[in-house]
PDB file of N, CA and C in Angstrom:
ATOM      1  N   UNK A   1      -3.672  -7.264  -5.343  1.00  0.00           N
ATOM      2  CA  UNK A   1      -2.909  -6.050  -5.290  1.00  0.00           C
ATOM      3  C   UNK A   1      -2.971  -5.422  -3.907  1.00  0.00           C
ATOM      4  N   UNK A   2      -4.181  -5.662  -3.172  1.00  0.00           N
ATOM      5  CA  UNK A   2      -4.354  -4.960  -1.549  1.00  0.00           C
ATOM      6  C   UNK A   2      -3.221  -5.551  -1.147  1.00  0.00           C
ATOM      7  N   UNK A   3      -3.153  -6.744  -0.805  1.00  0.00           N
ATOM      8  CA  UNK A   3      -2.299  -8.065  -0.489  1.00  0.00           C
ATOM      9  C   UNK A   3      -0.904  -7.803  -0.321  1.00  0.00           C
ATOM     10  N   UNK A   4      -0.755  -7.442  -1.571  1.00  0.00           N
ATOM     11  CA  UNK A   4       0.769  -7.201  -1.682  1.00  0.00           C
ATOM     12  C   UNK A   4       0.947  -5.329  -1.700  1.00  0.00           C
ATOM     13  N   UNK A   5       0.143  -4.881  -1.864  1.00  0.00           N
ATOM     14  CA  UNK A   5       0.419  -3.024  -1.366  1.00  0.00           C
ATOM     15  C   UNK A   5       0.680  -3.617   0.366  1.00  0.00           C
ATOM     16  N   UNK A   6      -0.266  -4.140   1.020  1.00  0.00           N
ATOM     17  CA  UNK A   6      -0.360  -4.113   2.559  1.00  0.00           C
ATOM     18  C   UNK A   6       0.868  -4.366   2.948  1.00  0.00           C
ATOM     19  N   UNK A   7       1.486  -5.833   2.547  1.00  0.00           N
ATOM     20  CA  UNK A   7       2.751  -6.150   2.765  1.00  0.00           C
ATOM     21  C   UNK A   7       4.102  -4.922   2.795  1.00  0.00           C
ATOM     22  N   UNK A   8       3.885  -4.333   1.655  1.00  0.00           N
ATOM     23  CA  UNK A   8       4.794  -3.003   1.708  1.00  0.00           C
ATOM     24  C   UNK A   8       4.610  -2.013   2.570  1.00  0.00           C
ATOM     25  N   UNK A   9       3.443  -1.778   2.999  1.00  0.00           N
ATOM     26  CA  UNK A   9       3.490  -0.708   3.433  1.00  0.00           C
ATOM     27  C   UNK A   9       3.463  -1.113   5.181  1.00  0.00           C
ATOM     28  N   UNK A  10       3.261  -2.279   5.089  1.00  0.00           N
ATOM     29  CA  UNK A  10       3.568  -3.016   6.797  1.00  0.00           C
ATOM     30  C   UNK A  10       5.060  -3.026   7.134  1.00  0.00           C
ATOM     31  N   UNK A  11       6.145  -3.687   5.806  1.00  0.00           N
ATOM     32  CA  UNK A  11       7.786  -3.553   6.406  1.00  0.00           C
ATOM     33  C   UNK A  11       8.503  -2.155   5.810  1.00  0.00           C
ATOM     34  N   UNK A  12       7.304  -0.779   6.299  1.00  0.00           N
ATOM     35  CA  UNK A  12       8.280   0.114   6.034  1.00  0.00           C
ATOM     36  C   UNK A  12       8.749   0.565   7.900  1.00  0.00           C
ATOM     37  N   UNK A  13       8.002   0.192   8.368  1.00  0.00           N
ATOM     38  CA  UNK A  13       8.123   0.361   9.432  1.00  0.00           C
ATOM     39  C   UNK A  13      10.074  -0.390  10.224  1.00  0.00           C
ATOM     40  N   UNK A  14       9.879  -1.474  10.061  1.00  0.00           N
ATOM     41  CA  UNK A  14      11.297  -2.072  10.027  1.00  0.00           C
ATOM     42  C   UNK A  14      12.027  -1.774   8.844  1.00  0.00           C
ATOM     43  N   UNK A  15      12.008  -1.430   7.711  1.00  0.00           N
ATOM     44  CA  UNK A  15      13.124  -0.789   6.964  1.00  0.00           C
ATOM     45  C   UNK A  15      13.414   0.237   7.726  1.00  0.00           C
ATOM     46  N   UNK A  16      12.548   1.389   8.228  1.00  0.00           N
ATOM     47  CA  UNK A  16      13.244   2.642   8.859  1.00  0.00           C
ATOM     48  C   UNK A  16      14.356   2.233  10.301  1.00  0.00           C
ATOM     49  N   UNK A  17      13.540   1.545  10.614  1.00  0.00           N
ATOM     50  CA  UNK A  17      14.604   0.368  11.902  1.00  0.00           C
ATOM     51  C   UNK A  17      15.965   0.381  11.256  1.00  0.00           C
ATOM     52  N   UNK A  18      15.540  -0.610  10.330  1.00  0.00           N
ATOM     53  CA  UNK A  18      16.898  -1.146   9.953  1.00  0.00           C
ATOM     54  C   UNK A  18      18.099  -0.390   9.702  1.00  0.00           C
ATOM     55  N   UNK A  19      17.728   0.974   8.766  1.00  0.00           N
ATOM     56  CA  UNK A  19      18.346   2.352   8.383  1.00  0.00           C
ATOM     57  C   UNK A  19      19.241   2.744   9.336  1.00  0.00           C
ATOM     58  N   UNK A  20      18.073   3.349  10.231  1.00  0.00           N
ATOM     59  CA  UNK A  20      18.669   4.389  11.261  1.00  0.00           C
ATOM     60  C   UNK A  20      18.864   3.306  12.677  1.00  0.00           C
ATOM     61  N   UNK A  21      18.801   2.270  13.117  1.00  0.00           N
ATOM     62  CA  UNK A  21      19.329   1.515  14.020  1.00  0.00           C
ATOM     63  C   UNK A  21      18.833   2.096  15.263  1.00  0.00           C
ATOM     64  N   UNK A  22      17.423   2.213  15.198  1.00  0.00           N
ATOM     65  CA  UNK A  22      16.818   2.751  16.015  1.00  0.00           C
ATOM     66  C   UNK A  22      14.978   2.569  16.221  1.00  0.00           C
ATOM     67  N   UNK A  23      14.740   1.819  17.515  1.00  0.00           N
ATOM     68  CA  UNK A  23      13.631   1.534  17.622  1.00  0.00           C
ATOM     69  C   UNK A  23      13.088  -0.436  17.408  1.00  0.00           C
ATOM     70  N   UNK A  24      12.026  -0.670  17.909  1.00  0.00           N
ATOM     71  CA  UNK A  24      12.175  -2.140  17.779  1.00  0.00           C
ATOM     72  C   UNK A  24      12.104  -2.931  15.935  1.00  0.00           C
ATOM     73  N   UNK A  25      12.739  -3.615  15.476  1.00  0.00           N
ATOM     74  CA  UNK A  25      12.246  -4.217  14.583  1.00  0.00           C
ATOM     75  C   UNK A  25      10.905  -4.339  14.023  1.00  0.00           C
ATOM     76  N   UNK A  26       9.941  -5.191  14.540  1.00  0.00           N
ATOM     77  CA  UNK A  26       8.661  -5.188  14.496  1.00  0.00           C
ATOM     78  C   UNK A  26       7.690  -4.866  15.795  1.00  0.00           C
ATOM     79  N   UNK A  27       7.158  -3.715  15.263  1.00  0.00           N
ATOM     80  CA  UNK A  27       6.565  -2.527  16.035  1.00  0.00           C
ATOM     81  C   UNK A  27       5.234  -2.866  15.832  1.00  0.00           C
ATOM     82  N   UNK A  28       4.771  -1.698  16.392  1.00  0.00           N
ATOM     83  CA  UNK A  28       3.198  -1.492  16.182  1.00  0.00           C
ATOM     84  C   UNK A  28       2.823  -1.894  14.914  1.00  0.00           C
ATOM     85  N   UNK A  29       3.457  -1.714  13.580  1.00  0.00           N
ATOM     86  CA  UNK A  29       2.714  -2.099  12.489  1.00  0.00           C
ATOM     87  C   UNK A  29       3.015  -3.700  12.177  1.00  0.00           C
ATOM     88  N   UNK A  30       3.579  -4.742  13.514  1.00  0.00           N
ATOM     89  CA  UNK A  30       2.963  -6.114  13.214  1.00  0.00           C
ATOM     90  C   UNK A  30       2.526  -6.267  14.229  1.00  0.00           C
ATOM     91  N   UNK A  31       1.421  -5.867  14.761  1.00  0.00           N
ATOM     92  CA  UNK A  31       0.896  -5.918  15.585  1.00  0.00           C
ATOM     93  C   UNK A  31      -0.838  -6.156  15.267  1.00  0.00           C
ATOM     94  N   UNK A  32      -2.116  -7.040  15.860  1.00  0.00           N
ATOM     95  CA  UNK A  32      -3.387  -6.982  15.416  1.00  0.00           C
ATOM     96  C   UNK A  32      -3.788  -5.845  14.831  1.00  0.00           C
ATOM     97  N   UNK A  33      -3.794  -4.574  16.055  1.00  0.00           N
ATOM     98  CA  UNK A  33      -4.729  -3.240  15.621  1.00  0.00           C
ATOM     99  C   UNK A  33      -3.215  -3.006  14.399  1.00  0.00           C
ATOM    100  N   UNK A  34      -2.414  -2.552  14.636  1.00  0.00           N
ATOM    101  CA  UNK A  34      -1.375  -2.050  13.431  1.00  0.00           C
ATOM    102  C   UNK A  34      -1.538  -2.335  12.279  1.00  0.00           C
ATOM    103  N   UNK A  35      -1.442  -3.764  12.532  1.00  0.00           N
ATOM    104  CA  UNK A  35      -1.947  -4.639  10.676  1.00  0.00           C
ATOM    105  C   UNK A  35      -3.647  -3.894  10.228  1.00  0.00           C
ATOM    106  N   UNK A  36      -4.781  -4.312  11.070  1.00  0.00           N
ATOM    107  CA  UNK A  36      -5.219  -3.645  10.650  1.00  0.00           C
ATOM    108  C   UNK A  36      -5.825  -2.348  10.084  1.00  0.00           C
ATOM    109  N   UNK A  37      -5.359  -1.452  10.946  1.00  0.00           N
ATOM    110  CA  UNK A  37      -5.278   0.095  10.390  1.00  0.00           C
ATOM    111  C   UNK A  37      -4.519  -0.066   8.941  1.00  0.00           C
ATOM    112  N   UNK A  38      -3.237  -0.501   8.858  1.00  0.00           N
ATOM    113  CA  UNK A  38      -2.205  -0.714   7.653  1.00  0.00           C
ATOM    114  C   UNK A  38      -3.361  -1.237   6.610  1.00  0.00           C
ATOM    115  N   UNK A  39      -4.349  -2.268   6.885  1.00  0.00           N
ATOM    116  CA  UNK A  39      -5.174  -2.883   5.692  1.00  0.00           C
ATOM    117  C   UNK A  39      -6.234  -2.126   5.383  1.00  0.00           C
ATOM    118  N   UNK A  40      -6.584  -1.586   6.197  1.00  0.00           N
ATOM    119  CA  UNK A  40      -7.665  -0.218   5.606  1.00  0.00           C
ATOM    120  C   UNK A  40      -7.118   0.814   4.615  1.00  0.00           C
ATOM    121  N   UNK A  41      -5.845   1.046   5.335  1.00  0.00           N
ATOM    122  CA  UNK A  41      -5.066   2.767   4.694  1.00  0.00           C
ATOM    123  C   UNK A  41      -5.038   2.006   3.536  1.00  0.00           C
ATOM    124  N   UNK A  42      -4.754   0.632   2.803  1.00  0.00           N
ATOM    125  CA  UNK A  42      -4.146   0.141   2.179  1.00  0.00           C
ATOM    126  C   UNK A  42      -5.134  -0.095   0.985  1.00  0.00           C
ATOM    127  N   UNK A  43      -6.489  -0.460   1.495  1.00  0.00           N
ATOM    128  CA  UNK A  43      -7.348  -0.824   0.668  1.00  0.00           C
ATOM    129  C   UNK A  43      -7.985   0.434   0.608  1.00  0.00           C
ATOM    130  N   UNK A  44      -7.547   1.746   1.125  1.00  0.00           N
ATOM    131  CA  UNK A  44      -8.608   2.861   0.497  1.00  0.00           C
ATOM    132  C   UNK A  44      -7.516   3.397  -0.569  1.00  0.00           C
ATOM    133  N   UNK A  45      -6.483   3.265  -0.496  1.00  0.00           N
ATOM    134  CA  UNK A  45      -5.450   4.142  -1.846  1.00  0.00           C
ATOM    135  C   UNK A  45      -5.275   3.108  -2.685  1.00  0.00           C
ATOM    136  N   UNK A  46      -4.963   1.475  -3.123  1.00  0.00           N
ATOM    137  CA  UNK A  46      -4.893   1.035  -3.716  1.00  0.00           C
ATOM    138  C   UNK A  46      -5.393   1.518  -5.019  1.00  0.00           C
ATOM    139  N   UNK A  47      -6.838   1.587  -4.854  1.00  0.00           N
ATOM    140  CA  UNK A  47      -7.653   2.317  -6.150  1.00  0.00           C
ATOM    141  C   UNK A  47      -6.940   2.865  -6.796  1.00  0.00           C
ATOM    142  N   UNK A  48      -6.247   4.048  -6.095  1.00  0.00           N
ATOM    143  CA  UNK A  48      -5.897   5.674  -7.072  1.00  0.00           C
ATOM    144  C   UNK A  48      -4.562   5.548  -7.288  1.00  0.00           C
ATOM    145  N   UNK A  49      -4.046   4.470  -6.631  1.00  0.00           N
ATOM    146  CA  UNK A  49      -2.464   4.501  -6.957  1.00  0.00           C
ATOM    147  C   UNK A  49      -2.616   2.733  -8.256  1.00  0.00           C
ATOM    148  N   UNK A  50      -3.614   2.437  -8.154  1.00  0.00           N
ATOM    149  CA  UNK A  50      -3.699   1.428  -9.304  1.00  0.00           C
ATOM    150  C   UNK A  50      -3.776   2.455 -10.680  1.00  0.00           C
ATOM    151  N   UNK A  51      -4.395   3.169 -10.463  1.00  0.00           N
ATOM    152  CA  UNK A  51      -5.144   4.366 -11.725  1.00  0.00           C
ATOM    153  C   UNK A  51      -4.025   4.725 -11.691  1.00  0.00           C
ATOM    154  N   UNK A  52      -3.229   5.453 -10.997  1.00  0.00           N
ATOM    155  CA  UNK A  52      -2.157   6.058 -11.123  1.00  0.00           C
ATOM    156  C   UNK A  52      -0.694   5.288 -12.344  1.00  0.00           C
ATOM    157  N   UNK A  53      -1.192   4.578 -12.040  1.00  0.00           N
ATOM    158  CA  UNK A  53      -0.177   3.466 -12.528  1.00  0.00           C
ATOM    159  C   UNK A  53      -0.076   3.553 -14.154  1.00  0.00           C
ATOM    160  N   UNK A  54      -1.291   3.040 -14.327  1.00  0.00           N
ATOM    161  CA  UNK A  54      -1.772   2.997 -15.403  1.00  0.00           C
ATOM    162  C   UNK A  54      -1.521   3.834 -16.109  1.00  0.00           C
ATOM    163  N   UNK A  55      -1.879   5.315 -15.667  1.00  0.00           N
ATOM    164  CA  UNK A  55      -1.435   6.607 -16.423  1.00  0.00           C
ATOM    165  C   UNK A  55       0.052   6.668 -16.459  1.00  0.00           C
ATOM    166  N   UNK A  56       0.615   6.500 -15.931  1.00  0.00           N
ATOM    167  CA  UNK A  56       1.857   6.219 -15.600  1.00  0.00           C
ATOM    168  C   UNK A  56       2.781   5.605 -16.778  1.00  0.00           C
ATOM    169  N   UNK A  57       2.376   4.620 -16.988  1.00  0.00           N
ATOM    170  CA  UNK A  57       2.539   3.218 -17.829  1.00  0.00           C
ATOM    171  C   UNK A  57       2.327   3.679 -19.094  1.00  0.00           C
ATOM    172  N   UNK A  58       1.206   4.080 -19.376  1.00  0.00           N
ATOM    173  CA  UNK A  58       0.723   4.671 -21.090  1.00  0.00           C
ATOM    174  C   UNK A  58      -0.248   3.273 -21.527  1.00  0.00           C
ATOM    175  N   UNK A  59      -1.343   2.624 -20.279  1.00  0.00           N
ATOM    176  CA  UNK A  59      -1.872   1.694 -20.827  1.00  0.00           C
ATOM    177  C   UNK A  59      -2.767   1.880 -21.829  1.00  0.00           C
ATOM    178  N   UNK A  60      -3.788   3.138 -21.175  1.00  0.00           N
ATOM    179  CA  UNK A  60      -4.687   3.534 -22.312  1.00  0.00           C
ATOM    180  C   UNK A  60      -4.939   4.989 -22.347  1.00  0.00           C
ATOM    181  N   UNK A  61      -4.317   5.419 -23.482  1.00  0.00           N
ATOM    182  CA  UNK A  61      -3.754   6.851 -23.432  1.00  0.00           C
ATOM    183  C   UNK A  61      -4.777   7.391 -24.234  1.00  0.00           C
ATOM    184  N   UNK A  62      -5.786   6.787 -24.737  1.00  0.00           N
ATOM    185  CA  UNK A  62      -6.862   7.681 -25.386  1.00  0.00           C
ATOM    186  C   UNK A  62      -8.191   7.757 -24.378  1.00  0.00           C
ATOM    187  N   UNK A  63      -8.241   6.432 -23.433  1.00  0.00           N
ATOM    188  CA  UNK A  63      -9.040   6.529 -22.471  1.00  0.00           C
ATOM    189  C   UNK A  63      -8.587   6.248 -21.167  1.00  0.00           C
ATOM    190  N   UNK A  64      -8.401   7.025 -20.067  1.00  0.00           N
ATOM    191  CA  UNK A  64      -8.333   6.569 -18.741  1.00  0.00           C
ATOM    192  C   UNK A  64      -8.924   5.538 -18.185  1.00  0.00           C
ATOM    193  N   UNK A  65      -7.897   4.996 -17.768  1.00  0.00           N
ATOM    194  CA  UNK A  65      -8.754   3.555 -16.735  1.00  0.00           C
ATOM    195  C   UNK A  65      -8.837   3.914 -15.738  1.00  0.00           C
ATOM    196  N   UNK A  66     -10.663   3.366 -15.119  1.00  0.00           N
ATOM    197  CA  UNK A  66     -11.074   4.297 -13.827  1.00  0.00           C
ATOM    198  C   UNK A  66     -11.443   2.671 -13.126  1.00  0.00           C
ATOM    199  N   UNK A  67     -11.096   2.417 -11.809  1.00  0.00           N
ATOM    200  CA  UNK A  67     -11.105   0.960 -11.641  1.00  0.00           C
ATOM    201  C   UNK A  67     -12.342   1.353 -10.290  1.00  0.00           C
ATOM    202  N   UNK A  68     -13.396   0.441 -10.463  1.00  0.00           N
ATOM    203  CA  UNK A  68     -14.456   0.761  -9.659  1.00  0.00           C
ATOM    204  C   UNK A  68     -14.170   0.533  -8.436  1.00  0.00           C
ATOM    205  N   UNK A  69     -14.812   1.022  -7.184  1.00  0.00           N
ATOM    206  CA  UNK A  69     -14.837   0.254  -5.922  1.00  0.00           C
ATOM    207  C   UNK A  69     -15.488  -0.770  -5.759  1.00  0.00           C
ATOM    208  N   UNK A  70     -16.385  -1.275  -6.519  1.00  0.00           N
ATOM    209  CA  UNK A  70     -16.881  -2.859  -6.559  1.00  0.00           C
ATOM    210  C   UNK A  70     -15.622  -4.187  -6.709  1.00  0.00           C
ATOM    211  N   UNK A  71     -14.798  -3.402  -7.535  1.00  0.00           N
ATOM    212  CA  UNK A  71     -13.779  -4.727  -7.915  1.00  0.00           C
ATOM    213  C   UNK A  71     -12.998  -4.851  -6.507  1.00  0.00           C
ATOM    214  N   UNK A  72     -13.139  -4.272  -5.793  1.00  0.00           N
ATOM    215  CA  UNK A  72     -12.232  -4.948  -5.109  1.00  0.00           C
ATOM    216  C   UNK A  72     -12.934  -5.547  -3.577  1.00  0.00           C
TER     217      UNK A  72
END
């Protein structure tokens, strides 16, 4: 799930490109340091937007799913 959150949140950078026709394609966020800042931001919200989900969804509506920081 990091994996593929990272991926998204790496080509928002060229979607806004693409939009407004303005600025390079692949920027700072494909770049070494870019990618990795992007994989940190990525692996610290994953958690709460996984939880989020869930509530979201109606997986377990009598108990919240709380997903540890070990699992990942």
């Amino acid at each position: 799930m990091v994996f593929g959150w990272t991926q998204i949140v790496m080509d928002i950078q060229p979607l806004i490109v693409m939009i407004t026709d303005e600025g390079q394609l692949h920027g700072f966020s494909h770049t070494y340091i870019g990618v990795t800042v992007l994989a940190i931001l990525s692996a610290l919200t994953i958690k709460y937007l996984s939880e989020l989900g869930f509530k979201i969804l109606g997986v377990a509506k009598d108990d919240p799913i709380t997903i540890a920081w070990w699992l990942f």
